[in-house]
Every structure is written in C-alpha cells, then in structure tokens.
C-alpha atoms as a PDB file:
ATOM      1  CA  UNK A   1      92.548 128.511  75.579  1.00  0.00           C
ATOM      2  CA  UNK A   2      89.646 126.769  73.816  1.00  0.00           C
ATOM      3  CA  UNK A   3      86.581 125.701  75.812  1.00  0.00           C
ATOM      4  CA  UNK A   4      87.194 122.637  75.176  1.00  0.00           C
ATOM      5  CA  UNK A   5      91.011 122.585  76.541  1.00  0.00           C
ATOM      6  CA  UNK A   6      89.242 124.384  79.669  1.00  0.00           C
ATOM      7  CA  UNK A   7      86.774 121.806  80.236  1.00  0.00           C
ATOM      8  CA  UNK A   8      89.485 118.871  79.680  1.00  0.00           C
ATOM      9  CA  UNK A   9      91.858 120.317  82.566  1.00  0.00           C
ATOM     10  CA  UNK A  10      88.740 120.898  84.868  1.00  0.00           C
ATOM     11  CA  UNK A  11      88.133 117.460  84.644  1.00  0.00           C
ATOM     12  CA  UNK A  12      91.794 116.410  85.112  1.00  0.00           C
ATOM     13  CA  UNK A  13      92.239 119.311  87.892  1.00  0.00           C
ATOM     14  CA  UNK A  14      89.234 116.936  89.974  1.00  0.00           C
ATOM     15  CA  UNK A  15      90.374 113.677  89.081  1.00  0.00           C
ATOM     16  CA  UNK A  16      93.984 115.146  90.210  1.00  0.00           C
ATOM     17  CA  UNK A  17      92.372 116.246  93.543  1.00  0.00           C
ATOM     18  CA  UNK A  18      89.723 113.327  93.745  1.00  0.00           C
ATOM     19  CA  UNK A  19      93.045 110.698  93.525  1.00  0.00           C
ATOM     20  CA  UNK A  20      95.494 112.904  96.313  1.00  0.00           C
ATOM     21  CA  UNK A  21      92.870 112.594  98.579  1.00  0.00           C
ATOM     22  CA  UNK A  22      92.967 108.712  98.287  1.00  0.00           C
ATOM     23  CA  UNK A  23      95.945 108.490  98.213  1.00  0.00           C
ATOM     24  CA  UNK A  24      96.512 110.743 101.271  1.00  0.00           C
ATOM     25  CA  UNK A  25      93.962 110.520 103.319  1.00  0.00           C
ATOM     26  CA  UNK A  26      93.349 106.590 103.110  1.00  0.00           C
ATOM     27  CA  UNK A  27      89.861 104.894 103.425  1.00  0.00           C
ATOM     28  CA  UNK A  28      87.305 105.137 106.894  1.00  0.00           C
ATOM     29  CA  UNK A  29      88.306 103.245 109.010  1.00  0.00           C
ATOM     30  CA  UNK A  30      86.335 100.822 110.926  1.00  0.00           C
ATOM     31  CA  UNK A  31      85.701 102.179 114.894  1.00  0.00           C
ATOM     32  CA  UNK A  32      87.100  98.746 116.127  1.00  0.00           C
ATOM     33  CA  UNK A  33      90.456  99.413 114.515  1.00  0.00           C
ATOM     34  CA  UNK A  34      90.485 103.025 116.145  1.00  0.00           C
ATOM     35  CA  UNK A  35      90.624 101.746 119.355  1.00  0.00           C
ATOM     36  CA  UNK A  36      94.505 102.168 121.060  1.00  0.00           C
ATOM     37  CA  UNK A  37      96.411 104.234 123.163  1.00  0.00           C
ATOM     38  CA  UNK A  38      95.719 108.115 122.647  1.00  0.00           C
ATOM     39  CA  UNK A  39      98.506 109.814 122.691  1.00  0.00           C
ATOM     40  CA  UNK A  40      99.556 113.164 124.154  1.00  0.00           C
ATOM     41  CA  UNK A  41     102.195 115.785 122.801  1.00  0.00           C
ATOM     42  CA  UNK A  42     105.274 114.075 124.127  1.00  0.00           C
ATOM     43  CA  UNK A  43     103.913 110.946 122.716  1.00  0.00           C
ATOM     44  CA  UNK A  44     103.219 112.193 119.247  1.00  0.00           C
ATOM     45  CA  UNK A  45     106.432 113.684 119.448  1.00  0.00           C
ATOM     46  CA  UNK A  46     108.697 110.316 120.488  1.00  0.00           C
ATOM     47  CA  UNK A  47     106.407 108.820 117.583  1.00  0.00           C
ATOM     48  CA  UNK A  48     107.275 111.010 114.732  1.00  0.00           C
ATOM     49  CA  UNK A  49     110.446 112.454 114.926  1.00  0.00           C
ATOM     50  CA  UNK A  50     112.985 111.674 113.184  1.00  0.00           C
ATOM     51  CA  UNK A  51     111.034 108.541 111.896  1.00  0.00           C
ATOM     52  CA  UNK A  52     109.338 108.171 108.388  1.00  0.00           C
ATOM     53  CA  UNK A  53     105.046 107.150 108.244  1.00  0.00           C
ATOM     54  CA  UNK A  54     103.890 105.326 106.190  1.00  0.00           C
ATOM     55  CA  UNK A  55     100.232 106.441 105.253  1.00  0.00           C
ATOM     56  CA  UNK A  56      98.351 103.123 103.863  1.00  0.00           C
ATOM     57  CA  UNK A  57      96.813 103.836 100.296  1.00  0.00           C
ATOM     58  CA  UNK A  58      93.410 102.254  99.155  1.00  0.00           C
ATOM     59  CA  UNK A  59      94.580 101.713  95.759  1.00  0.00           C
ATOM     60  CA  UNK A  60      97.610  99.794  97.817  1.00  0.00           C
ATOM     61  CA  UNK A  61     101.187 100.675  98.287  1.00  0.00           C
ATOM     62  CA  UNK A  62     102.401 103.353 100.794  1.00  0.00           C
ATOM     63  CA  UNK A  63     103.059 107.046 101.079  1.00  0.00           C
ATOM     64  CA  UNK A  64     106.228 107.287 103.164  1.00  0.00           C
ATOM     65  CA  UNK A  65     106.355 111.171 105.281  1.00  0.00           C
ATOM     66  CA  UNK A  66     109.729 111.867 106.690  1.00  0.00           C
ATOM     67  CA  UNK A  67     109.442 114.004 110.057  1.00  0.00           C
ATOM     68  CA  UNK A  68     112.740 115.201 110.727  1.00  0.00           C
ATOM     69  CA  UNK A  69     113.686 116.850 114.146  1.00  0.00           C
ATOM     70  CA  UNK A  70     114.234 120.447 113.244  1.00  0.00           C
ATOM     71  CA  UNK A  71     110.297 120.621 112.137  1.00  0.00           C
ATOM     72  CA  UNK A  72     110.470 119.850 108.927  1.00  0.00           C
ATOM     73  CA  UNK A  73     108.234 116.708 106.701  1.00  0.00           C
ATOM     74  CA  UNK A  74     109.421 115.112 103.424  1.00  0.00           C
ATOM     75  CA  UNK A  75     106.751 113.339 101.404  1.00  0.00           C
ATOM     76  CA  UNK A  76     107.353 111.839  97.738  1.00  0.00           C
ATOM     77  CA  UNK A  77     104.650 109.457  96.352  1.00  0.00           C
ATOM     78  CA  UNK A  78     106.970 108.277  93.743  1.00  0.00           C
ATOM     79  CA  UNK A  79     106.425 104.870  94.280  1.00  0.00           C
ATOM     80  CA  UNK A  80     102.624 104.873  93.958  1.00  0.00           C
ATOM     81  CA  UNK A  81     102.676 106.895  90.840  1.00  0.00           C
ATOM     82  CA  UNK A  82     101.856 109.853  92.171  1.00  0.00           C
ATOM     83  CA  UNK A  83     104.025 112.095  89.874  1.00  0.00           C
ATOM     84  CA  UNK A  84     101.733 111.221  87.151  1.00  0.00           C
ATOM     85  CA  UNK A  85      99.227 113.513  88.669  1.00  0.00           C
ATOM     86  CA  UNK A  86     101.163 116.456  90.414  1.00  0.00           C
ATOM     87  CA  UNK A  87     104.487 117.010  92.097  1.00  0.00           C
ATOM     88  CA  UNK A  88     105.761 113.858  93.267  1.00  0.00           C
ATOM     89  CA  UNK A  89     107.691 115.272  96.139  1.00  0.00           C
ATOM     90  CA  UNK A  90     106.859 118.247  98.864  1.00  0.00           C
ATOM     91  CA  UNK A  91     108.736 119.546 102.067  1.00  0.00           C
ATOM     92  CA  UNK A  92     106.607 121.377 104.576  1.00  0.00           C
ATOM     93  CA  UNK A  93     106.519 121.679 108.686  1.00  0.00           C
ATOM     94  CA  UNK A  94     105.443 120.364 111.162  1.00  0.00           C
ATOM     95  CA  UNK A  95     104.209 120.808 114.821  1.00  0.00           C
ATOM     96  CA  UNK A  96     102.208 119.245 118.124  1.00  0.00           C
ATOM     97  CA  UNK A  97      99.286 121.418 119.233  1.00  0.00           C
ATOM     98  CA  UNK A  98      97.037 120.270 121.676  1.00  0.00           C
ATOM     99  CA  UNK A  99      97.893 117.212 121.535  1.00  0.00           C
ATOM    100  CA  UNK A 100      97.697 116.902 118.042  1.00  0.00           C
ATOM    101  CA  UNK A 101     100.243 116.455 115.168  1.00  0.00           C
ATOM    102  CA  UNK A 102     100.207 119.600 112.344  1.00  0.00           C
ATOM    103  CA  UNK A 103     101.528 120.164 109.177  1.00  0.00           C
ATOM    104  CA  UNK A 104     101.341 122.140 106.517  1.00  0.00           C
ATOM    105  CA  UNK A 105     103.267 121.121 103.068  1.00  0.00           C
ATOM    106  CA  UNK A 106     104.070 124.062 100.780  1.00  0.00           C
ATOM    107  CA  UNK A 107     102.161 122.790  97.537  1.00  0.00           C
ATOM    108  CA  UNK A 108     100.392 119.545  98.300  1.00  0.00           C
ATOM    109  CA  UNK A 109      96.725 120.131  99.935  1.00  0.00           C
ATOM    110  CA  UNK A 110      97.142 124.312  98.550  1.00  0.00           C
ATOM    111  CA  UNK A 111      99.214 124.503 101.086  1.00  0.00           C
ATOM    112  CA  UNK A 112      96.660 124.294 103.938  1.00  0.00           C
ATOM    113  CA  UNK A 113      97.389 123.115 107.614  1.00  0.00           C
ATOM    114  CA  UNK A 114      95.582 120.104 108.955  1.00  0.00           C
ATOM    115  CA  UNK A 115      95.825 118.521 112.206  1.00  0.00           C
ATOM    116  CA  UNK A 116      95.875 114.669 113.372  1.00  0.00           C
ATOM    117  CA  UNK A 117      94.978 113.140 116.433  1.00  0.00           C
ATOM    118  CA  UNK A 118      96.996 110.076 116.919  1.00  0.00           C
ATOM    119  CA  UNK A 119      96.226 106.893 119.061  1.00  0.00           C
ATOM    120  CA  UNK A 120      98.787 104.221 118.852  1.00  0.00           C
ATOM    121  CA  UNK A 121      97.173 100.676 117.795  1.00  0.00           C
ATOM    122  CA  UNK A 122     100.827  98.760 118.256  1.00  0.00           C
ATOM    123  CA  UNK A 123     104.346  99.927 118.391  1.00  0.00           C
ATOM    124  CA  UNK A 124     104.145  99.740 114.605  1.00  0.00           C
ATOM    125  CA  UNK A 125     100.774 100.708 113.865  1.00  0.00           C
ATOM    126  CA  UNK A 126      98.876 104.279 114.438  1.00  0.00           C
ATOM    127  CA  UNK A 127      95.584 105.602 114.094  1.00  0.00           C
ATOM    128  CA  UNK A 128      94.970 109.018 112.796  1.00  0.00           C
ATOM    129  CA  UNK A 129      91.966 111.138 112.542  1.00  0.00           C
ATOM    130  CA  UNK A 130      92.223 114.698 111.061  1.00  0.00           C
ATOM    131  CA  UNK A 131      90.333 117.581 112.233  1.00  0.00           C
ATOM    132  CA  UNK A 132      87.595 117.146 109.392  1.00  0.00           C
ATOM    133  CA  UNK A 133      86.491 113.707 110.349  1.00  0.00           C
ATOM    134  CA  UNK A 134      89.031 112.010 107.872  1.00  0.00           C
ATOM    135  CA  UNK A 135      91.121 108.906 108.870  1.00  0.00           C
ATOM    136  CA  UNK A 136      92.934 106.092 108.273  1.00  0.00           C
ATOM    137  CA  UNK A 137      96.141 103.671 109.521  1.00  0.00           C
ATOM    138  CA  UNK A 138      99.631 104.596 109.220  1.00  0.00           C
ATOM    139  CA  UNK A 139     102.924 102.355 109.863  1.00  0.00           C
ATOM    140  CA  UNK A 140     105.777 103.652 111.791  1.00  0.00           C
ATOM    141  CA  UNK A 141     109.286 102.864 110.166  1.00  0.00           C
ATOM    142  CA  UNK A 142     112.737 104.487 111.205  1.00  0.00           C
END
C-alpha cells in the first residue's frame, strides 16, 4: 500500500474512532443533571432488561441498545449514520457487577468491557457514568 493510502486510512481510522466515541459516549454532563436515584443491581436490572436505551448523541438523534433477558445487547446506529463509518450493527453481553451495568460488544469499542454506574433521573430518564470518567443521559423505551 502506498504511503500515501496509509496515511489517508490513519486519518479516517481516528476520525472513525474520534466520531464512535460521540456518538457513544455522549457529551459531559453537567453535575446538576447527575443528581437522581442511584441504583443498585436489582435496580439496574428491572431498568434494562428486556427494554431498549436510548443513548443521546451530541450531533442529535439516538443510539437505541436492546438488552434482552438471556444477557445479550443489540445496538445498530443506522439511523444516525453510523454505517458510514463502521459496522452499523453489533450484538454483545451483558451483566450487573457491583452494582454496575457491563457489557462488552464483539466489534464495537475492540471489543473491550466497560462498566456504567446508573442513577435514575425520572422513570424515563437515566444517568450513566462509565468507569473512565465518561458520561452522559440515556432514555428508557420498551
């Protein structure tokens, strides 16, 4: 491959990366809106299963995450374009550990696990905050 192809997908590999973390991960979020209910394993687990989240987006729109009973989470960012940049759609697991929601997608993130703490802001809204500092708001649907 020519340098110059090389250099071309290094710069799309970061934008690629730089974008799925926006998308994913959502923008700060202010300490007044993190205030709400902490909740505990059993909580986190009447929350999420079989219900999908929708994770808010900065650029706007919503990333819909299926969390089906048996352990397993659907995720397609069709509708926000996302299959422009990488797969579209991605099944992985999912878990409560210490009080905290996991997953761990099989190509989205490399594959790594990351874990949530959730505090519930309304019966339709949720704060999250992942184990690296990250946050944002999701929505609960059915």
């Amino acid at each position: 491959m020519p340098t110059t192809d090389l250099t071309t997908k290094r710069r799309a590999t970061w934008f690629v990366t730089a974008l799925v973390a926006t998308i994913m991960f959502g923008a700060p979020v202010q300490p007044a809106m993190a205030e709400g209910e902490p909740l505990d394993g059993a909580g986190i687990k009447s929350l999420v299963t079989g219900k999908r989240i929708y994770l808010a987006t900065p650029m706007g729109g919503e990333l819909p995450l299926y969390y089906r009973a048996n352990g397993k989470v659907d995720g397609t960012g069709e509708a926000i374009g996302l299959g422009k940049y990488l797969k579209p759609k991605d099944s992985g697991r999912w878990w409560v550990s210490n009080n905290r929601l996991c997953q761990k997608w099989q190509e989205w993130y490399d594959g790594r696990t990351f874990c949530f703490k959730l505090n519930r802001i309304s019966s339709t809204k949720v704060y999250w905050m992942r184990d690296d500092g990250t946050s944002g708001i999701s929505r609960v649907g059915r």
